[in-house]
Structure formats: structure tokens, C-alpha cells
Protein backbone atom coordinates (compact mmCIF):
# COMPACT_ATOMS: atom_id res chain seq x y z
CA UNK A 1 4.84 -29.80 -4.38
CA UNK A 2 7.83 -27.65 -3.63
CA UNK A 3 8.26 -28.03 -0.13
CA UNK A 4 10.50 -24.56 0.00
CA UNK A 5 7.36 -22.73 -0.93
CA UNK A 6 5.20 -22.18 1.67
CA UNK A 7 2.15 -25.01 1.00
CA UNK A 8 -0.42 -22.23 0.98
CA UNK A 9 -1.12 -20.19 -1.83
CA UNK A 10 -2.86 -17.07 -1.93
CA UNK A 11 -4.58 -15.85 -5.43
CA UNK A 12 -5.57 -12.61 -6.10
CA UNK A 13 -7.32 -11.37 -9.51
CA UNK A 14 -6.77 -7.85 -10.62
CA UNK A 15 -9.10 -7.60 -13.51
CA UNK A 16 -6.86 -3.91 -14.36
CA UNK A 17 -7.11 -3.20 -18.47
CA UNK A 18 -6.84 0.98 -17.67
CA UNK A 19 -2.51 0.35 -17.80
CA UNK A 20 -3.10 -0.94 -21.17
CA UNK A 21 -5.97 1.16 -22.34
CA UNK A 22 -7.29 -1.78 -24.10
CA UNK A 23 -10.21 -3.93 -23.09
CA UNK A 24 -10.04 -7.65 -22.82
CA UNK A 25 -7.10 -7.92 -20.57
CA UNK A 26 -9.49 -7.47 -17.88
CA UNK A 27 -10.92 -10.51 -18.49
CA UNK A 28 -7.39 -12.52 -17.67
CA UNK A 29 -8.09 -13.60 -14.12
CA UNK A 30 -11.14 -15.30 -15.21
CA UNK A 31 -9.14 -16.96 -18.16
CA UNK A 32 -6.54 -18.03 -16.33
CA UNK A 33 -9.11 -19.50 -13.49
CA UNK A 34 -11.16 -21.25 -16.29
CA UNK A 35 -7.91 -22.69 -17.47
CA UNK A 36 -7.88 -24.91 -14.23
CA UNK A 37 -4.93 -23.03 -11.82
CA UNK A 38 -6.60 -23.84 -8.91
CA UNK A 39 -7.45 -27.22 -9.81
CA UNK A 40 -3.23 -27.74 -11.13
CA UNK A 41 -1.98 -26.43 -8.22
CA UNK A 42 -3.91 -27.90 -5.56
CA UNK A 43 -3.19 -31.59 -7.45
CA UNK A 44 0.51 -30.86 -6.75
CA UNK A 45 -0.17 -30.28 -2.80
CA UNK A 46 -0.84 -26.77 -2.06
CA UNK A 47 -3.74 -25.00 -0.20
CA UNK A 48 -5.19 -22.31 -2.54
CA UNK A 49 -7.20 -19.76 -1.16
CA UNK A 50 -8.39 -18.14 -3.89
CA UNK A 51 -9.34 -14.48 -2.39
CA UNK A 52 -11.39 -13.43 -5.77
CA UNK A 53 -10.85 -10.19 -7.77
CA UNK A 54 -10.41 -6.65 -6.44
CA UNK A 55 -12.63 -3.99 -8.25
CA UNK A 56 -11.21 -1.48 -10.46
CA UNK A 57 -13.88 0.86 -11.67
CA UNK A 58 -13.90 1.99 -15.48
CA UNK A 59 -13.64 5.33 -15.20
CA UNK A 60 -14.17 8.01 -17.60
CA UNK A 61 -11.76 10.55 -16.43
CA UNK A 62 -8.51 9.98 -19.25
CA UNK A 63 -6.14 11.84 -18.03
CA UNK A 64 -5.34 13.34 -14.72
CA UNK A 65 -4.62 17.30 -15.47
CA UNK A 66 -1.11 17.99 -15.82
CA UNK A 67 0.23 14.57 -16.95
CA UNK A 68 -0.55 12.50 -19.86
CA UNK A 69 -0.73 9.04 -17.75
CA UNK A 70 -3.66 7.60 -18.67
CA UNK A 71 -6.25 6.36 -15.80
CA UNK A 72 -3.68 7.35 -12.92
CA UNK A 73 -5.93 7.74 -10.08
CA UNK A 74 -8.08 4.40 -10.78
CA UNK A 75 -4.82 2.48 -11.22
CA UNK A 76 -2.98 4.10 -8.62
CA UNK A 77 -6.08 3.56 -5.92
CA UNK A 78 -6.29 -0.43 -7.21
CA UNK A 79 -2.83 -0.71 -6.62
CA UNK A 80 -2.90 0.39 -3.60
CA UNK A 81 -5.51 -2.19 -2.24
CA UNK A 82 -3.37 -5.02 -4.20
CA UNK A 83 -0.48 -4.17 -1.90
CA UNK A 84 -2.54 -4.22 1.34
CA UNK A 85 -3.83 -7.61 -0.10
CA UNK A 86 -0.66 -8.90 -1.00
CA UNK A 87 0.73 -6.90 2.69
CA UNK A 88 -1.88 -9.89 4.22
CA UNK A 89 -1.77 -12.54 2.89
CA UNK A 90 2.15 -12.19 3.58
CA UNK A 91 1.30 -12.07 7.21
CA UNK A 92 -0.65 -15.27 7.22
CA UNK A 93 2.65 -17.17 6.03
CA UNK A 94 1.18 -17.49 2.69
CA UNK A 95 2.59 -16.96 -1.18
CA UNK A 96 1.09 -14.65 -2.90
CA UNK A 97 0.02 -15.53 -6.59
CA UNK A 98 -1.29 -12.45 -8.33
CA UNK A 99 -2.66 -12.88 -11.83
CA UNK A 100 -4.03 -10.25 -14.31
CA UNK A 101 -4.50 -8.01 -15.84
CA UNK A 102 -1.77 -5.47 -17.32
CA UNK A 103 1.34 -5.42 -16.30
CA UNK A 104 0.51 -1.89 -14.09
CA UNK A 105 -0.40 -4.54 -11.27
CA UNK A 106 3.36 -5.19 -10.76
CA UNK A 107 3.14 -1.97 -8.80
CA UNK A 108 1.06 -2.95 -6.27
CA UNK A 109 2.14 -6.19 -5.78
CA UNK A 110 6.00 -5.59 -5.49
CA UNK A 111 4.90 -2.60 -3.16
CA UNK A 112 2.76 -5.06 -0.86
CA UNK A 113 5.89 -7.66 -1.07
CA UNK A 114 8.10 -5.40 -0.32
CA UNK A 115 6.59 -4.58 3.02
CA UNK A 116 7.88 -7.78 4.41
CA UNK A 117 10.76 -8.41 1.96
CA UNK A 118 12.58 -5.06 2.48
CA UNK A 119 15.38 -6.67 -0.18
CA UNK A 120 13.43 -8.56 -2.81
CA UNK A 121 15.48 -9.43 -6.11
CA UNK A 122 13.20 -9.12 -9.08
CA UNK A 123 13.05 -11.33 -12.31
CA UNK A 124 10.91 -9.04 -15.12
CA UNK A 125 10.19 -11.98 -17.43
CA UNK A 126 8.93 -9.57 -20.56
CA UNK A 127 9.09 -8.57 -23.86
CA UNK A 128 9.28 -4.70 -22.78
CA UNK A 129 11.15 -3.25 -20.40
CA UNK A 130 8.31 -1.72 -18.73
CA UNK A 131 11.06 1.36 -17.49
CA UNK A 132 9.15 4.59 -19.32
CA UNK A 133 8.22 8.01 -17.36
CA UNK A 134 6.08 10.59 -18.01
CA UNK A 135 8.39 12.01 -19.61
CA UNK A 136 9.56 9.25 -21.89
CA UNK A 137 6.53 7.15 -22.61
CA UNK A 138 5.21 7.04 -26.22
CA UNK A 139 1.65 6.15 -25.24
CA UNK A 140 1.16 7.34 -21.62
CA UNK A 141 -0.40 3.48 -20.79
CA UNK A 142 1.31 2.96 -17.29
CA UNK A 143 1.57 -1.09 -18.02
CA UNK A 144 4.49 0.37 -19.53
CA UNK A 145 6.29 2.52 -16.35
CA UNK A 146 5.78 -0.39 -13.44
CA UNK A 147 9.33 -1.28 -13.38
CA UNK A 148 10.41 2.47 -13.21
CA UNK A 149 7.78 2.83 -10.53
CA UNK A 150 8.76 -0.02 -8.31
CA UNK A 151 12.75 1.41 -8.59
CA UNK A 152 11.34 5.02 -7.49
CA UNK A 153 11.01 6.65 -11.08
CA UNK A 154 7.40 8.16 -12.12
CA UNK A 155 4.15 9.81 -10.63
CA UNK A 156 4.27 10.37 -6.74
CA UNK A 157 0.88 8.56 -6.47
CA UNK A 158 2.33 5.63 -7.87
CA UNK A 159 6.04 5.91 -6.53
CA UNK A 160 4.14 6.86 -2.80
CA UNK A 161 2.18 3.17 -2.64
CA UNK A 162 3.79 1.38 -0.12
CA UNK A 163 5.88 4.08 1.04
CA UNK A 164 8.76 5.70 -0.68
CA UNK A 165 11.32 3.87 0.90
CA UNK A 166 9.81 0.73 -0.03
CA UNK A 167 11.62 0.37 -3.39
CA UNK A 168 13.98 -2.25 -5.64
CA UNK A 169 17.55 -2.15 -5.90
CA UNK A 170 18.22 -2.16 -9.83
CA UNK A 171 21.78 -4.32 -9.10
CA UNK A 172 18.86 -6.87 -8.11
CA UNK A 173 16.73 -6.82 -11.01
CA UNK A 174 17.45 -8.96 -14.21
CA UNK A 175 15.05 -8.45 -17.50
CA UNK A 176 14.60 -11.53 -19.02
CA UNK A 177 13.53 -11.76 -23.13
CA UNK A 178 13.51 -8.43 -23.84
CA UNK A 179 12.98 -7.28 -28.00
CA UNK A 180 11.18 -4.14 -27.67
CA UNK A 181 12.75 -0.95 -25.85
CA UNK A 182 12.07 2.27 -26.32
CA UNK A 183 14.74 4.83 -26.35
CA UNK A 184 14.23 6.61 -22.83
CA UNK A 185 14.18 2.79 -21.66
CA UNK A 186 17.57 1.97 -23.23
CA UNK A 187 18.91 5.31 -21.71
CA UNK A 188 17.59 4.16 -18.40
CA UNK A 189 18.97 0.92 -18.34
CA UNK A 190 22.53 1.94 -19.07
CA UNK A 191 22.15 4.47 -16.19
CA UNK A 192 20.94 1.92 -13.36
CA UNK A 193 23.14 -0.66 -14.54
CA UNK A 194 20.51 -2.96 -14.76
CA UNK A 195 20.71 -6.75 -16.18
CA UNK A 196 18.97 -7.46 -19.37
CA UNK A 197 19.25 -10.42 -20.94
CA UNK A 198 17.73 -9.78 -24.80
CA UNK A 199 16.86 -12.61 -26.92
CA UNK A 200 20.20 -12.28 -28.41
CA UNK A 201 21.71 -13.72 -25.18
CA UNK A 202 19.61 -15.90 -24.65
CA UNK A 203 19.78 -17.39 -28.38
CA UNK A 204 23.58 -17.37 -27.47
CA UNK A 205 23.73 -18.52 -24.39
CA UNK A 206 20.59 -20.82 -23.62
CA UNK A 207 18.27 -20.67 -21.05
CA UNK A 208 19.69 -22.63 -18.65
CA UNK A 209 23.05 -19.88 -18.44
CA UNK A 210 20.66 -17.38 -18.65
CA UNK A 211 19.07 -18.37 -15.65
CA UNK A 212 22.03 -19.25 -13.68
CA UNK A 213 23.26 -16.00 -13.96
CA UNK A 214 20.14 -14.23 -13.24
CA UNK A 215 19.97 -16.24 -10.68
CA UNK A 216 23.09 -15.22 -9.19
CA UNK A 217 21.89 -11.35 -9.37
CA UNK A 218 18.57 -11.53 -7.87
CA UNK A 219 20.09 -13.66 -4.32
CA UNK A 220 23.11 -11.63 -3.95
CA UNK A 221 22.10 -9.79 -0.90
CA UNK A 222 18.28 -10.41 -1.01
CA UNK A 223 16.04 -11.63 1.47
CA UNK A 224 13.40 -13.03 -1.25
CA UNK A 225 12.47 -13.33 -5.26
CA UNK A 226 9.48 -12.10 -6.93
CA UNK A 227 8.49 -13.40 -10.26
CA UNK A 228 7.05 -10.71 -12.86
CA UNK A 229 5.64 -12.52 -15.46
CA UNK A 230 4.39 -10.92 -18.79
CA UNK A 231 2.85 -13.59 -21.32
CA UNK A 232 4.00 -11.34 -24.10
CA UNK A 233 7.59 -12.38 -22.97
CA UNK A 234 7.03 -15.83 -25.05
CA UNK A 235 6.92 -15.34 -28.61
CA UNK A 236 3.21 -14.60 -30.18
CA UNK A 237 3.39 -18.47 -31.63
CA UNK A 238 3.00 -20.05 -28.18
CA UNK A 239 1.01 -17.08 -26.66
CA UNK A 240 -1.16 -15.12 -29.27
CA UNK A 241 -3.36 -13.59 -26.29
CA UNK A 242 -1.50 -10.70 -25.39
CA UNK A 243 -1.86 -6.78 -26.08
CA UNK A 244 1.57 -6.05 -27.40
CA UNK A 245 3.04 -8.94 -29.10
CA UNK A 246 6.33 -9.00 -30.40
CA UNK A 247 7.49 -11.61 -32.71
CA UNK A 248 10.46 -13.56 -32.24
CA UNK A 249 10.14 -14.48 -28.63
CA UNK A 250 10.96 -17.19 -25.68
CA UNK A 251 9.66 -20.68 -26.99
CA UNK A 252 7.18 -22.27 -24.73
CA UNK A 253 9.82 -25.13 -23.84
CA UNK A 254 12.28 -22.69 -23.13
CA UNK A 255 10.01 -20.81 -20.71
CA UNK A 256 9.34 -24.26 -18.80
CA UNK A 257 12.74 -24.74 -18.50
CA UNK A 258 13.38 -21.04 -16.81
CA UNK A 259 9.96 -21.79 -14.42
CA UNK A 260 11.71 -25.74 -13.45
CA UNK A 261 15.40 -23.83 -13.14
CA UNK A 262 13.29 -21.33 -10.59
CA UNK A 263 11.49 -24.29 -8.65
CA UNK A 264 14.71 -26.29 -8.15
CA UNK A 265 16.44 -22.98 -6.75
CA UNK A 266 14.33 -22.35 -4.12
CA UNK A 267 14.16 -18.55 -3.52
CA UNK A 268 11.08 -18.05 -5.01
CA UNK A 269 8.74 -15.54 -2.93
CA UNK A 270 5.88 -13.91 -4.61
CA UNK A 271 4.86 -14.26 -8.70
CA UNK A 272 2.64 -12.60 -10.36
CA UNK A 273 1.51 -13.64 -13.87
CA UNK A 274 -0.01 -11.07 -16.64
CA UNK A 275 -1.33 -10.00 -19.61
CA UNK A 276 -3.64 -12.27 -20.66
CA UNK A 277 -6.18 -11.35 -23.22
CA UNK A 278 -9.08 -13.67 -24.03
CA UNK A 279 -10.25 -11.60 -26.92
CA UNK A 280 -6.85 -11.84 -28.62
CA UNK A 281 -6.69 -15.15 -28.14
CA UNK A 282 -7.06 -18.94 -29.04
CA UNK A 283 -9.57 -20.99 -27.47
CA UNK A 284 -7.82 -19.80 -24.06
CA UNK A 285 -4.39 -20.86 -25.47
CA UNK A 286 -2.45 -18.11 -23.57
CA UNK A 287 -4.36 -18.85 -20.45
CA UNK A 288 -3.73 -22.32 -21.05
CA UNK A 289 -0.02 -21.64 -21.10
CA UNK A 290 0.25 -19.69 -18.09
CA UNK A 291 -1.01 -22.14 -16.19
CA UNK A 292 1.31 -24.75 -17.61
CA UNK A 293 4.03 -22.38 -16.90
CA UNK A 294 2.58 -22.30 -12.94
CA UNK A 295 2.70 -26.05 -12.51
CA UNK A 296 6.28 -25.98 -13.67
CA UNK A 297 7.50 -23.01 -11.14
CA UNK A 298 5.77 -24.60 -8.38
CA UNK A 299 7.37 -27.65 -8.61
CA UNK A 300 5.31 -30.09 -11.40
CA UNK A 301 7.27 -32.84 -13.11
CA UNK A 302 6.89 -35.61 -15.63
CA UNK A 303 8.64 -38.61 -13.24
């Protein structure tokens, strides 16, 4: 066990699929809960208190008149019950582990963590950026606007969950394995200034700089770390399970490395883990991996 983490761990499913608009990635929480997370983390000393799945309802209203974000009510109403979860289980001392799901959770559970870590530093561990609008989105599928939303940028029901205030400084955020932007994303990052570190750097550089540095951005002035983790941010090879794969990604030993790197520094918070879809998958291979990628960041070793 890492005994800097708090020894209790909170879970919470979110069994969301309407960011994505594509069925299966609903069915991650149970995945990654077959693949043994409770089991893993509990044999390395922690208290899990697995608090179940929230309900999000399938509904049949698309769109939302007057904006082409798909499901934006439904996702906007689960969010907001993941960040009074998340809100707490913060309260009781405990971390909270969210696992999904598309990556449109990451709005309600930076927006709950935020309530009580008014300076959280960010690490977007993706393949995507995850920084579209309204107004720049190819697709409308909010999975792909939760960043934007948890700097301020988007729909008012989704900027307004947790308050408006509540919101992440972009000199605090770092992007880590990004290989797929789209050009209102590129445009956005060079106007925030944020820190993306594309698999060019981190073919360059390694992992281990990469993390250093990263690490370096997301303490400076922070009270806390949350961990945003998208299984599509390891290459399709090592995780085949996820909705938008994109080849040429982190290696599964790299990823280990970045999740040991994060236990041995300490500032971990909050992590959330998503984007796991059974139905894409390999005899739970993706799920497999996440959890693998768990015991590592909370503190798992060999010796």
C-alpha cells in the first residue's frame, strides 16, 4: 500500500455510453470489477468501499434543441450526481476511484473533486485531447469536450456542475500521449498554453522525463492531482477494448512505468479510469489492463 494515499478507497461505476454514442462502454464498470479491482487493491492494504453504479437512463431524446450535443441533459444530470458522489466520499477522508464509462464522466468527477481541491493539477492520460465545443466538435459526442468543460469552455449545463467557479487552471494541466487532435483542439491548446506531451515526445524523451516534467506542472501551486485515465491512451495492441483507437500508442510497460513514477510521487488525489469496452474487446484484455495499471498507481511492486 501507499501509505500517502488515504487507505480507503471509494469506487464509483458510471455505466455512461451517451458521451460516446456507442453501446458497450457502458458495460466497463462491470468489466473492470470482473477483472478483480477490488480483490487487487484490497490485497495491497486498502479498504474499498465499493458504492455500486449510478443510473444513467437511455434516453431517446438525441439532441437537445438548439445544439448538436448529443444526450446533454442525461449526461449533464449523471454528472451531476457523480460530483455529489465524488463531493462525499471526499468528506469521509476517502479517495475517490471512478471507473467507466466514456470519458464525459471526467466532468463530474473533476467537478465533485474540485469542491474540496479548489487547485487540483490534472494529468489527461489520452489519445484525444478531449478540448472540442459545440462549435468545434466533428461528432457532437461530449466524451470528446470534458476537458474544455472542466477549464470553463462548452454548454452552461455542463460548465454550471459544480459551480462555475469551480474550474482547472490550464498552466496545471499536462496531456499525456496524445496522436489524434482535431483542429479547433490544436487552436485551443496553443491559446491556453496548455502542456501536451504527443507521442513524439515521449518517443524522444522517455517516459520517465515525461513524467518528471509533468510532474513538475501539475504541483506547482496545487493543492492535489487527479488522474484522467483514457484506455485508448495505450496503443490498440495492449488495449483493443476501446471506442476510438488510435494506432501507434503508449506501450503497456511504458504506462506502468508513468502509474509507479505517480505512486512514488505522492500527490496523487482522485483517478478516474475509462473507456472500457467489453464488446470491442479480448477476453476482458483492456479491463484486465486497467486494473494492472491500478495496482501499479496505488503502490504494487514486484520485491
Amino acid at each position: 500500500m501507499n501509505s500517502t494515499i488515504n487507505s480507503n478507497i471509494s469506487i464509483v461505476g458510471v455505466p455512461m455510453d451517451l458521451g460516446a454514442d456507442r453501446r458497450g462502454v457502458d458495460m466497463g464498470p462491470s468489466a473492470i470489477r470482473y477483472a478483480g479491482v477490488i480483490e487487487r487493491l484490497e490485497a495491497l492494504g486498502y479498504a474499498v468501499h465499493d458504492k455500486g453504479d449510478l443510473v444513467v437512463h437511455r434516453s431517446g431524446q438525441y439532441n437537445t434543441v438548439g445544439t448538436n450535443l448529443k444526450y446533454l441533459e442525461e449526461i449533464a444530470r449523471v454528472n451531476s450526481e457523480l460530483a455529489a458522489v465524488v463531493v462525499e466520499e471526499m468528506k469521509k477522508g476517502h479517495f475517490p476511484l471512478v471507473i467507466g464509462g466514456d470519458h464525459s464522466i471526467a466532468i463530474g468527477t473533476i467537478a465533485g473533486v474540485l469542491q474540496h481541491r479548489k487547485k487540483t493539477g490534472v494529468i489527461w492520460y489520452d489519445a484525444h485531447g478531449d478540448l472540442n465545443t459545440a462549435l468545434t466538435s466533428p461528432s457532437g459526442n461530449i466524451h470528446g469536450m470534458s476537458l474544455a468543460v472542466s477549464l470553463g469552455y462548452g454548454h452552461e449545463l455542463l460548465t454550471s456542475i459544480g459551480g462555475i467557479e469551480a474550474k482547472v487552471n490550464p498552466e496545471n494541466v499536462v496531456i499525456i500521449g496524445a496522436r489524434s487532435l482535431d483542429p479547433g483542439e490544436r487552436d485551443f491548446i496553443k491559446e491556453m498554453g496548455i502542456k501536451v506531451f504527443t507521442m513524439h515526445e515521449i518517443d524522444r524523451m522517455g517516459m520517465t522525463r515525461v513524467m518528471e516534467e509533468t510532474l513538475q506542472i501539475v504541483t506547482g501551486g496545487t493543492d492535489g492531482v487527479h488522474l484522467s485515465l483514457d484506455l485508448d491512451g495505450l496503443d490498440p495492441q495492449d488495449a483493443p477494448g476501446v471506442g476510438t483507437p488510435v494506432l501507434g500508442g503508449i506501450s503497456y510497460r511504458e504506462s506502468h512505468l508513468a502509474m509507479e513514477i505517480l505512486a512514488e510521487a505522492n500527490v496523487l488525489t482522485s483517478a478516474e479510469f475509462v473507456e472500457v469496452n467489453p464488446i470491442l474487446d479480448n477476453v476482458n484484455q483492456t479491463a484486465n489492463v486497467a486494473v494492472a495499471l491500478m495496482g501499479s498507481l496505488f503502490g504494487e511492486k514486484l520485491l
